[in-house]
Protein backbone atom coordinates (compact mmCIF):
# COMPACT_ATOMS: atom_id res chain seq x y z
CA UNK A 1 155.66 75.29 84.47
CA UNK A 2 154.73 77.38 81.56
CA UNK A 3 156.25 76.63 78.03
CA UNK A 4 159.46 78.01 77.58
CA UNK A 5 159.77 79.28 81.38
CA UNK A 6 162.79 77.82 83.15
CA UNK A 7 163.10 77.04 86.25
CA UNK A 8 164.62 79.00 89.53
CA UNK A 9 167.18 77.75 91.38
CA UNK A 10 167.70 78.88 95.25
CA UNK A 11 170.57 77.44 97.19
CA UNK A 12 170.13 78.24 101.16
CA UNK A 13 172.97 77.37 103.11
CA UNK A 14 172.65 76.69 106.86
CA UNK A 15 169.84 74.07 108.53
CA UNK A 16 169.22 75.98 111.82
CA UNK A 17 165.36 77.31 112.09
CA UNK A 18 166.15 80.52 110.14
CA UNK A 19 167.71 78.41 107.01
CA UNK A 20 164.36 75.95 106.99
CA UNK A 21 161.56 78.57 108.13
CA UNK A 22 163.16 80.19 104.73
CA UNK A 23 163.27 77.15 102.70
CA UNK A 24 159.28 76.04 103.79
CA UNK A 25 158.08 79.96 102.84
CA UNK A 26 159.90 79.90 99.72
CA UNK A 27 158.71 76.36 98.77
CA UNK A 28 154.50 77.77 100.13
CA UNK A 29 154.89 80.83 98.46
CA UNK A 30 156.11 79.78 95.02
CA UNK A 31 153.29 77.28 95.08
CA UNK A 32 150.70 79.99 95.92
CA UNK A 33 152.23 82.34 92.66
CA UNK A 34 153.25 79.37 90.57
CA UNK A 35 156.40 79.86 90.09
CA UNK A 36 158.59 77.24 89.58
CA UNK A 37 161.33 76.82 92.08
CA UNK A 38 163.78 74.40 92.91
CA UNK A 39 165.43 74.69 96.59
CA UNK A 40 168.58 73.06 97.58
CA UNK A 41 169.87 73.12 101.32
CA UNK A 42 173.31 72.66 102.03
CA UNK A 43 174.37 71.92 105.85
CA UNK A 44 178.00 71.25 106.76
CA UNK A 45 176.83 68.96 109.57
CA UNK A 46 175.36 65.41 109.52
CA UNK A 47 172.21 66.63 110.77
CA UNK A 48 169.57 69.32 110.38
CA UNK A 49 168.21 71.37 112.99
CA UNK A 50 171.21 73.47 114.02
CA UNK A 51 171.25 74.22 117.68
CA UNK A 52 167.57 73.18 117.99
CA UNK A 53 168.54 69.52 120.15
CA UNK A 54 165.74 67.37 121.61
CA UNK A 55 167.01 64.09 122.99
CA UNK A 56 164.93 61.52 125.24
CA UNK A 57 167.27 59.52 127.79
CA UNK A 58 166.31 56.89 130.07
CA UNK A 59 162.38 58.78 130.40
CA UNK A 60 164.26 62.04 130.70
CA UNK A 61 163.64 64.74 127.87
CA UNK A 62 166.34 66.91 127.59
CA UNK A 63 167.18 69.90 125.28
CA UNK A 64 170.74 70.45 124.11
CA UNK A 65 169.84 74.03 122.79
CA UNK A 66 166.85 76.38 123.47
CA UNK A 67 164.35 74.93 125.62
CA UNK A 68 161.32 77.24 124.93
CA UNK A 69 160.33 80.57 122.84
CA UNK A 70 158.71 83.58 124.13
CA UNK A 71 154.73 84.47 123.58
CA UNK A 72 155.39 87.94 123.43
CA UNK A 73 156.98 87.81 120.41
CA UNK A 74 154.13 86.05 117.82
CA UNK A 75 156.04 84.36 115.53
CA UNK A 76 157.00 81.11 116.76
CA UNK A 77 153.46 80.18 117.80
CA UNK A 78 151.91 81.45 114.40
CA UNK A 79 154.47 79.16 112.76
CA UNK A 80 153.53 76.38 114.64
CA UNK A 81 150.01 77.11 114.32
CA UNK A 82 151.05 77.62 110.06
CA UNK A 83 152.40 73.94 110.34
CA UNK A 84 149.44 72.15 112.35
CA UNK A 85 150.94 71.73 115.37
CA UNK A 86 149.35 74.88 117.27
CA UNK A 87 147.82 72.29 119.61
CA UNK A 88 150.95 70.43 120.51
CA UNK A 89 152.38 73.46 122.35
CA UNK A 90 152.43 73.78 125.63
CA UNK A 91 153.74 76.65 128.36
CA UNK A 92 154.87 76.31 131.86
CA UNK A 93 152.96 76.95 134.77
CA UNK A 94 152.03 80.99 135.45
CA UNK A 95 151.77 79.77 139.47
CA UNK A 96 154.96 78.31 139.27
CA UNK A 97 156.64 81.31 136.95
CA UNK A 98 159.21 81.81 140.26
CA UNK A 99 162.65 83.30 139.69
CA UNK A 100 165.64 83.15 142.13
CA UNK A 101 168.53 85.07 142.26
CA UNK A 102 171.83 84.09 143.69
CA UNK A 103 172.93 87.23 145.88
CA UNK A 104 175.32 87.19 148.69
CA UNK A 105 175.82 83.47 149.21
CA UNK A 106 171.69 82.95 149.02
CA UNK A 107 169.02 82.19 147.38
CA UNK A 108 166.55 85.45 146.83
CA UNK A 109 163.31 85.42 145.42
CA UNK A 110 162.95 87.59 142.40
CA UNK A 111 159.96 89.53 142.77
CA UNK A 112 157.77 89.33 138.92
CA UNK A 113 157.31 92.96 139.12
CA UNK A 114 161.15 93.08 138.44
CA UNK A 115 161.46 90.28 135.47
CA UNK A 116 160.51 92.99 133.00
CA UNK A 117 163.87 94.65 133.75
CA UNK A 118 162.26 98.06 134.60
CA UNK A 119 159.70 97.86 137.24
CA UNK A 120 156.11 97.05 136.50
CA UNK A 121 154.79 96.93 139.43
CA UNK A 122 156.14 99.46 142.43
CA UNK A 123 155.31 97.69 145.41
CA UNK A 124 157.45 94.55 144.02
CA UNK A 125 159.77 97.03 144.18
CA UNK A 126 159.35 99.00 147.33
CA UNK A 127 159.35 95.52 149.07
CA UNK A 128 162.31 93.59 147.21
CA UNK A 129 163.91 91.78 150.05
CA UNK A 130 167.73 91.99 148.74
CA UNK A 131 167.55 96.17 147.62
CA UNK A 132 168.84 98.58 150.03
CA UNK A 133 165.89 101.76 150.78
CA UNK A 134 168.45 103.74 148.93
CA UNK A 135 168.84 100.97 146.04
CA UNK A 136 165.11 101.46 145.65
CA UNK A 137 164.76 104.85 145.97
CA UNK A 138 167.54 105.36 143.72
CA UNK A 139 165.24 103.02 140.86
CA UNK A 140 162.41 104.82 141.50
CA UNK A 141 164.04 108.36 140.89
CA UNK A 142 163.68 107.15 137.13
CA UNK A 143 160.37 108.45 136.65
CA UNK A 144 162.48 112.03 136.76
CA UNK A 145 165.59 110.76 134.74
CA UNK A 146 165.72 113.11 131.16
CA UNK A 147 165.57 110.51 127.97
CA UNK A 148 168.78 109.70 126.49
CA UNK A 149 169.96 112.11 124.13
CA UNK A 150 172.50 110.14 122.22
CA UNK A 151 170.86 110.65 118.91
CA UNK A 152 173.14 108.30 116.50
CA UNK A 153 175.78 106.94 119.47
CA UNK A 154 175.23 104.02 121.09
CA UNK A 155 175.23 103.17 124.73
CA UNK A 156 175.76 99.86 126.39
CA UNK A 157 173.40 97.72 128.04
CA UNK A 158 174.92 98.84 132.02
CA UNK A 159 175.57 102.32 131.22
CA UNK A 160 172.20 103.04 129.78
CA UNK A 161 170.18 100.65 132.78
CA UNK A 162 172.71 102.63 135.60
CA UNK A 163 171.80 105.70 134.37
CA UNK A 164 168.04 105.45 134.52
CA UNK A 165 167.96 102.75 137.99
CA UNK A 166 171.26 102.80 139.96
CA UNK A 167 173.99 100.70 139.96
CA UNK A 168 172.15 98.43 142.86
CA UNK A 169 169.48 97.31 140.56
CA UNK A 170 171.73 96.93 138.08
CA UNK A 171 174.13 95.12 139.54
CA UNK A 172 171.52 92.26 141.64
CA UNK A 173 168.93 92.24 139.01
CA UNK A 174 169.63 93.54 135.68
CA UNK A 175 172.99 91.75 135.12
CA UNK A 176 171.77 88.17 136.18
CA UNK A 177 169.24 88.81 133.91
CA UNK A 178 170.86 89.91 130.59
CA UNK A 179 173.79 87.77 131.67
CA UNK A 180 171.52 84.97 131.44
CA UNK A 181 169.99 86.07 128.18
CA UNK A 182 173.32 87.33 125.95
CA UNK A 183 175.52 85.50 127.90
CA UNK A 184 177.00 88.47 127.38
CA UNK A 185 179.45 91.08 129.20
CA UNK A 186 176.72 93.98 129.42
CA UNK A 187 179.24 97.06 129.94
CA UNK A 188 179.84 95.96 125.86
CA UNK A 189 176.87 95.44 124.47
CA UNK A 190 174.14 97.72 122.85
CA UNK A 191 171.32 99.08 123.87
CA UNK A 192 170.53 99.66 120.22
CA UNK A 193 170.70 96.47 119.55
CA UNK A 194 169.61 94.35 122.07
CA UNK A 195 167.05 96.30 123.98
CA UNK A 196 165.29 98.52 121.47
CA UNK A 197 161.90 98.91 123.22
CA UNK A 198 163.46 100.42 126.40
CA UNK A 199 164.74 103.46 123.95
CA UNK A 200 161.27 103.50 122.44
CA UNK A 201 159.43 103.62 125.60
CA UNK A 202 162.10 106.38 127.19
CA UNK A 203 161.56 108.33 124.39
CA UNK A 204 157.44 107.78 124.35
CA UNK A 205 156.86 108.24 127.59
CA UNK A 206 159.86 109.86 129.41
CA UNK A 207 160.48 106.89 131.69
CA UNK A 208 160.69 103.24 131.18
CA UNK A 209 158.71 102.68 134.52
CA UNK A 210 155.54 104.90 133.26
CA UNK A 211 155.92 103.46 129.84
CA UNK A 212 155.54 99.83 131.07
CA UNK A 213 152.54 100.44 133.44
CA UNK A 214 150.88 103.16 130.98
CA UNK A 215 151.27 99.87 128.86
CA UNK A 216 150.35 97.22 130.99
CA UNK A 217 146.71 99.21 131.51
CA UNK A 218 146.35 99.23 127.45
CA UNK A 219 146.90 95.49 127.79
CA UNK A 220 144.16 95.29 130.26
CA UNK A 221 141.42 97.86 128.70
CA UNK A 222 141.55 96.09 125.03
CA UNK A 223 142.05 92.17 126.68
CA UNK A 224 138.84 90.18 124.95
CA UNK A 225 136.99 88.93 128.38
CA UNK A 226 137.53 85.70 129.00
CA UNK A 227 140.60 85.22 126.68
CA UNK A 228 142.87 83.04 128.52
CA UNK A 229 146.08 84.81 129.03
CA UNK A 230 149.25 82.69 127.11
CA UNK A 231 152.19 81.57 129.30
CA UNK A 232 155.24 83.64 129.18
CA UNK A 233 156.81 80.94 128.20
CA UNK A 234 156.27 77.72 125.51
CA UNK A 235 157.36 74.75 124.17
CA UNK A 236 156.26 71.69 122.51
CA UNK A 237 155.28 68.39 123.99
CA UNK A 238 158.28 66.54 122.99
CA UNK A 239 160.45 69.41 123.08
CA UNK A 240 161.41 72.51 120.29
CA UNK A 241 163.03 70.34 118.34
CA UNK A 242 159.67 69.13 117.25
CA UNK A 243 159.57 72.38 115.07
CA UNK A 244 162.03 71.89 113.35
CA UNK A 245 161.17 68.56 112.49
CA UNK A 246 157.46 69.25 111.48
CA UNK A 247 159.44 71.84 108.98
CA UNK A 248 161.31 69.26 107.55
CA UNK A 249 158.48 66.91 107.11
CA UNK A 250 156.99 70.03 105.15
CA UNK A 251 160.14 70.34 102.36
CA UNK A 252 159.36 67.37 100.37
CA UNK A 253 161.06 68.31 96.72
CA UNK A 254 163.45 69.88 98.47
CA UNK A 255 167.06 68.80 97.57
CA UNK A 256 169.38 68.27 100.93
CA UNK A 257 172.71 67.93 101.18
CA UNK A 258 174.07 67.36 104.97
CA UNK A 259 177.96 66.65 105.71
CA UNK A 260 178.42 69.50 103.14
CA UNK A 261 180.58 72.79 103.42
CA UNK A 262 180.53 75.38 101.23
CA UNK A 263 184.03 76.93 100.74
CA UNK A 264 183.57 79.71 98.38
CA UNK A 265 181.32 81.67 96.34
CA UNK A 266 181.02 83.33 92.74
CA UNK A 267 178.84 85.76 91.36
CA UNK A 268 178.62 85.95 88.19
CA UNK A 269 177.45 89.38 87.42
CA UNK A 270 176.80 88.64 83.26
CA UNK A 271 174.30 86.33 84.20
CA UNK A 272 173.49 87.44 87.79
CA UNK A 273 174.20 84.06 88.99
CA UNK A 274 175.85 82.51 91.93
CA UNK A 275 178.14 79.62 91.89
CA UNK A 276 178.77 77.79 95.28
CA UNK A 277 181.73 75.35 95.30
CA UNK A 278 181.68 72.73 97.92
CA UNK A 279 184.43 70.57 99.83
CA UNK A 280 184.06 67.22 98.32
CA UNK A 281 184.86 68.77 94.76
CA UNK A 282 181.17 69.44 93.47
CA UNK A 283 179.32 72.99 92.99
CA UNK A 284 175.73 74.51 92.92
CA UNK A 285 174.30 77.02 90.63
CA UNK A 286 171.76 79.40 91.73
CA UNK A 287 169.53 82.34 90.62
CA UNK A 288 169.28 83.19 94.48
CA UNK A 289 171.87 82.47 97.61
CA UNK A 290 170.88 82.49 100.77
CA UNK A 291 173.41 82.18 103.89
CA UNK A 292 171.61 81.61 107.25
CA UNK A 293 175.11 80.16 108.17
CA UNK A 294 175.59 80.93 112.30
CA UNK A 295 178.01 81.93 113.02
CA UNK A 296 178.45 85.01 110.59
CA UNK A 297 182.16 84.21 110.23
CA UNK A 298 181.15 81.03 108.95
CA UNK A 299 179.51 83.20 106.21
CA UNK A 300 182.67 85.54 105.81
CA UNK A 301 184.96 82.56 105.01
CA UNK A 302 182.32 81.76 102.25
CA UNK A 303 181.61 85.31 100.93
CA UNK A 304 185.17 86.48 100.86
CA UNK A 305 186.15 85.59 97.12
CA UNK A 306 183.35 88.37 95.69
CA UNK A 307 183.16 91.18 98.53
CA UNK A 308 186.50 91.02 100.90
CA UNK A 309 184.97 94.49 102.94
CA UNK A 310 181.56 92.04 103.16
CA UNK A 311 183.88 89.54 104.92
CA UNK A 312 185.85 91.64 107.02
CA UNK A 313 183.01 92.98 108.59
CA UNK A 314 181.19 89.87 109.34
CA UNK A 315 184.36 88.72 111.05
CA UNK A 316 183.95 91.68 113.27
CA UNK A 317 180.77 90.07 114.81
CA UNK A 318 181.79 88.35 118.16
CA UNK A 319 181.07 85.40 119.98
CA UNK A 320 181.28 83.67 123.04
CA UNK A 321 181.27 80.20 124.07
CA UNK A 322 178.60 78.40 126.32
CA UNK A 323 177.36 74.83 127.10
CA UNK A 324 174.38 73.37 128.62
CA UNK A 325 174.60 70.92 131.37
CA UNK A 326 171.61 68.41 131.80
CA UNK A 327 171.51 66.50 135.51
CA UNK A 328 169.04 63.94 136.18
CA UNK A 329 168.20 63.43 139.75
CA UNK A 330 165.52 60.60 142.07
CA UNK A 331 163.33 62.96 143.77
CA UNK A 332 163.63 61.01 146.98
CA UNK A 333 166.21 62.58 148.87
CA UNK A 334 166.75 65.53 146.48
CA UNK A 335 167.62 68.56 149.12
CA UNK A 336 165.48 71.22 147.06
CA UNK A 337 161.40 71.78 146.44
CA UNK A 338 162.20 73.47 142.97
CA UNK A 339 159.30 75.31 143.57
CA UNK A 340 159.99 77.91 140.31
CA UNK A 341 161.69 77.90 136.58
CA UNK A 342 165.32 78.17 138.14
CA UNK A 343 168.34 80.38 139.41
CA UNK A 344 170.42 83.29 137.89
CA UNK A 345 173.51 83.82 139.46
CA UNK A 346 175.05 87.03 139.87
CA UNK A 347 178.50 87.65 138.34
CA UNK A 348 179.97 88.84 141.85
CA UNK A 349 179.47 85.61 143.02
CA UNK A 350 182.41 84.99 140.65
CA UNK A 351 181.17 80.60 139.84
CA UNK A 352 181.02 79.17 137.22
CA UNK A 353 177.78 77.69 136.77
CA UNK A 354 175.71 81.30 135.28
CA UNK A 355 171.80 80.56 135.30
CA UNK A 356 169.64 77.23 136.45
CA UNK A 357 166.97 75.89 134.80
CA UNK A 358 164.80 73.80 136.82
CA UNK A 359 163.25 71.76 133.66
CA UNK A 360 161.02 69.62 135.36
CA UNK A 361 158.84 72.18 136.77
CA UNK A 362 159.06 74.26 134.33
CA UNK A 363 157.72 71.87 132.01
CA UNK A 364 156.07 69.23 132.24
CA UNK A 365 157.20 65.63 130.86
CA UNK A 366 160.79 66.41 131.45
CA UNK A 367 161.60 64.03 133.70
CA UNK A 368 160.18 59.99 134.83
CA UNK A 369 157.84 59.67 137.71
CA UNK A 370 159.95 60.13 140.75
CA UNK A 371 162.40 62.34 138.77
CA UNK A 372 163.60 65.82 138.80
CA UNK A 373 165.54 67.52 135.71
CA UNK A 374 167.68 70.45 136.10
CA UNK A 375 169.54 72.53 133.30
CA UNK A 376 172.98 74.29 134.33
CA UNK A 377 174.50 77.13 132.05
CA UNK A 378 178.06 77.78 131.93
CA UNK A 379 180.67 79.95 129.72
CA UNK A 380 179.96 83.75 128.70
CA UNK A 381 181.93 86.41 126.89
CA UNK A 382 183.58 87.06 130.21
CA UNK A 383 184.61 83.65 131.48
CA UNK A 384 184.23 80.74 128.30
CA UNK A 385 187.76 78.34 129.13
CA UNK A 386 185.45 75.84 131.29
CA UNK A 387 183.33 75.14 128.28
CA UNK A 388 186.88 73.45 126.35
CA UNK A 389 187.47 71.19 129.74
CA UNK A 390 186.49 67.67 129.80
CA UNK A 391 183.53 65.78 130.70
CA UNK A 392 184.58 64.93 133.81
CA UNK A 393 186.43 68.54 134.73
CA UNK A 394 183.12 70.35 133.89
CA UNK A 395 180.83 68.41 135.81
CA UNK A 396 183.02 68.36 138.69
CA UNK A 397 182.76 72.31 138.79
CA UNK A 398 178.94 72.42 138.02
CA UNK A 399 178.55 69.81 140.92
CA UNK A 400 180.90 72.24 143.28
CA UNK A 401 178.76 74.98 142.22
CA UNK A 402 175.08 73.61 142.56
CA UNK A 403 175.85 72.49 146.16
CA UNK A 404 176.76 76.09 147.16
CA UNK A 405 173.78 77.52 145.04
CA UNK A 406 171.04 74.87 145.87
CA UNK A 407 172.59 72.61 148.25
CA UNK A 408 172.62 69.86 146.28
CA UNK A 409 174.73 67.11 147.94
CA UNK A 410 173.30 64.01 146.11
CA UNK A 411 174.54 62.35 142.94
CA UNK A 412 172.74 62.36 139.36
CA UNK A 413 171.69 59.33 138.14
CA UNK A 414 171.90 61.13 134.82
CA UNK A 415 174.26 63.65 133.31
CA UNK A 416 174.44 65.17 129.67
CA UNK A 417 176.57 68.15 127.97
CA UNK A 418 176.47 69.92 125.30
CA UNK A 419 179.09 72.06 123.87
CA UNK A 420 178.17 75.26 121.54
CA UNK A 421 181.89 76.51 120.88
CA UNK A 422 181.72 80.57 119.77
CA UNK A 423 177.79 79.93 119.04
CA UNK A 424 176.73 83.00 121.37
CA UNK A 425 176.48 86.37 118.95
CA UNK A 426 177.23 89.25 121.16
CA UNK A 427 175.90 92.63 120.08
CA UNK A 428 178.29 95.14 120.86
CA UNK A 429 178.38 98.11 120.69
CA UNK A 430 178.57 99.50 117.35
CA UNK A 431 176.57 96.27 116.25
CA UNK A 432 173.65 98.70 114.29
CA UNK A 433 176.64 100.21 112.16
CA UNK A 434 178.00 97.43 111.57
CA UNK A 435 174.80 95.78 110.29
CA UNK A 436 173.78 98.57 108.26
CA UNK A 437 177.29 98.03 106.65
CA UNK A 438 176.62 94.77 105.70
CA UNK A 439 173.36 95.32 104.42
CA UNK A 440 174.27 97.92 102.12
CA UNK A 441 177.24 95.21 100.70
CA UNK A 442 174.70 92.48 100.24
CA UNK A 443 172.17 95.06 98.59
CA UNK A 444 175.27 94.93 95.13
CA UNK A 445 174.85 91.42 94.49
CA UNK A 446 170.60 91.06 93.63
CA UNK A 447 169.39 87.80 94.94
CA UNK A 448 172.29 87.31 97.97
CA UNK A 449 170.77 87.23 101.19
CA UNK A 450 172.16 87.28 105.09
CA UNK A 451 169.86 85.88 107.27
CA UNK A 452 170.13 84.24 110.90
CA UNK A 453 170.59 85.86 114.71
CA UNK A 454 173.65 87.64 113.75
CA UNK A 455 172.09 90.31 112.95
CA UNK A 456 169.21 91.84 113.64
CA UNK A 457 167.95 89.89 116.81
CA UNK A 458 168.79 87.37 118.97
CA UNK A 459 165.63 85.37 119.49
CA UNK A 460 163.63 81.99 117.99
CA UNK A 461 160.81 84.65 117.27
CA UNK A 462 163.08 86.76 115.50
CA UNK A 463 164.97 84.49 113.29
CA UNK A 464 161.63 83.21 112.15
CA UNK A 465 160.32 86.65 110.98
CA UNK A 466 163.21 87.55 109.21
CA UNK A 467 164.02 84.62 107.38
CA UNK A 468 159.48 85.09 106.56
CA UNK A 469 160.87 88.15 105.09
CA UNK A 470 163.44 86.65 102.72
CA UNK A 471 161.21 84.42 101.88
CA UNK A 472 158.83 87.15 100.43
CA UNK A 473 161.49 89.48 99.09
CA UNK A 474 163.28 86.18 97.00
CA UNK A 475 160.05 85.82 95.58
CA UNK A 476 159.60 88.90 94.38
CA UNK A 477 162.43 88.79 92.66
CA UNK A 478 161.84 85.88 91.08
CA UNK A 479 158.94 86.88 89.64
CA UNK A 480 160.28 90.06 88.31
């Protein structure tokens, strides 16, 4: 520290991978201008992580929240690769890469052509064993279906997807599939917002179908021969709660404070500095405040002494409840092959139990020699009372369910849930507005920041790059 310089101060609030991917750029970056900065990180819960869960029982490895991240979307891996462990991630088998849908009482294959939403390849589609000809014909009438011209309106999720495929494909392939994403209701939630490239590629190419194979042969003309291809999907060897460990190991100097909440905030605008008050009786002082509390009403309790239109609006931001269901099982007498990641279940179906993850096969080292692992999902925007039942009440639906899905008709030798009351942000419609909103709010108070999936994207990936982004744009205002 230079003579007479004084030192930063940055309070981050919130340990989920958004608060601590900002808290490890901050700490890299300062170091790389030298500029001294001290961090404190203030989480209300015991433990850090957030919803990122890893837990090894009795051989079995089992994840409480996400299970894996996406390699389209770079950022995840170039973090892990940022923090050494590049080489301790791992995908799940391409061969295996088999999706089921639950249709009509059975078990269809999903063909991959379809997993992309619009159709990627047409003779996965022509040959789709659970699509009427006219469902199909209907789908492929998209190549002639005008763009959208909404221009500053939004449109939901179904009404957009209907409009351009059919309400077949929507209904037996689209909907298990964003069901299973956004555990959402998709007749409410925006296109906008949620699925951004499909308005790009409508508008780029006149049709999502041409846009995705014109795009696919790109891929293919400017691959690097011989460059192995990555898995759709990754994880780490001992599960993704391994990144956010390897982040923590990376904060030394930085000051935590866990069993914490933060009940209100002051800005002081004399001094342009921000006060944090906390519920044992103690308070923080900070050049820079950053909230990557989830869920953003969390943050509107804390921001609603120094913007009360900042809070409101954050409260508008819904969510829906969910929980994971882990089920250990002896292979020996297990009535299914699991030969594919898992199931998603149509909402017609009307169960409980909304997408299957078959964990062992889909990664490996999930489960003991002589062991299967299987992951059940229940509780959406539509349908979330099961997830406030009891131990024994849930599992006694999941177990109902899984025999009519998979015929299972064995016992677990192993079962594990995890509740994540109002955890699931749903993007409705309206959500870009309402963002924008806040964003103009937060830009009257220099050196507050918003950060986490509330608001602009959902994903590991994108939580990751936007908190990067903080990261820079606190620094830059440090310095200045």
């Amino acid at each position: 520290m230079k003579k007479g310089e004084k030192m930063k101060k940055v309070v981050i609030v919130g340990s989920g991978i958004s608060g601590l991917t900002c808290a490890y750029k901050i700490k890299k970056k300062s170091k790389e201008v030298n500029l001294p900065v001290e961090i404190s990180l203030v989480e209300k819960e015991n433990r850090l992580g957030g919803v990122f869960l890893t837990e090894k029982i009795n051989g079995f490895l089992i994840e409480g929240g996400p299970d894996c991240f996406e390699s389209e979307k770079p950022h995840t891996l170039a973090l892990a690769e940022e923090l050494g462990i590049g080489e301790r991630v791992i995908g799940g088998s391409e061969e295996a890469h088999l999706t089921f849908v639950f249709l009509n009482g059975k078990l269809w294959l999903l063909p991959k052509g379809l997993l992309s939403l619009a159709p990627t390849r047409i003779s996965d589609l022509i040959f789709c064993p659970f699509l009427t000809w006219s469902g199909k014909m209907r789908a492929g009438f998209e190549l002639f279906i005008p763009p959208w011209e909404g221009g500053s309106e939004d449109i939901s999720l179904a009404e957009f997807y209907k409009r351009r495929f059919g309400k077949e494909i929507f209904d037996r392939v689209a909907e298990p599939l964003f069901g299973s994403i956004y555990a959402c209701i998709p007749e409410n939630i925006s296109v906008k917002s949620c699925w951004p490239r499909a308005l790009q590629l409508e508008k780029e190419y006149g049709s999502l179908i041409r846009g995705m194979l014109t795009r696919r042969r790109m891929r293919k003309k400017t691959s690097v021969p011989g460059q192995k291809k990555l898995p759709v999907f990754l994880t780490f060897i001992d599960g993704m709660q391994e990144l956010t460990d390897t982040l923590l190991k990376n904060l030394a100097g930085v000051v935590f404070q866990t069993g914490k909440k933060v009940v209100s905030l002051i800005f002081n605008s004399g001094e342009r500095k921000y006060t944090l008050f906390l519920d044992d009786g103690t308070s923080l002082t900070a050049d820079v405040c950053i909230l990557a509390t989830a869920p953003s009403y969390a943050t509107a309790e804390i921001v609603k002494n120094i913007d009360s239109g900042l809070s409101d609006m954050l409260m508008r931001i819904p969510y829906a409840s969910s929980a994971t269901i882990s089920l250990g099982y002896r292979r020996e007498g297990f009535p299914h092959p699991l030969k594919g990641f898992g199931v998603l279940v149509s909402r017609q179906e009307k169960l409980q139990v909304k997408a299957i993850s078959w964990s062992s096969t889909k990664f490996v080292g999930r489960a003991p020699e002589g062991y299967v692992l299987i992951r059940a999902f229940v509780g959406n925007a539509e349908e979330e009372t099961i997830v406030y039942q009891n131990d024994e009440e849930i599992l006694k639906v999941v177990k109902e369910d899984l025999k009519q899905i998979m015929g299972i008709n064995v016992e677990p030798v192993l079962s594990k849930i995890y509740r994540w009351p109002n955890s699931m942000v749903q993007y409705i419609l309206g959500h870009e507005k309402r963002v924008k909103f806040i964003e103009e709010k937060t830009k009257k108070y220099p050196g507050l920041h918003l950060i986490g999936n509330a608001y602009r994207g959902i994903g590991i990936s994108d939580c990751i790059y936007n908190a990067t982004r903080c990261a820079e744009e606190v620094i830059k205002l440090l310095q200045r």
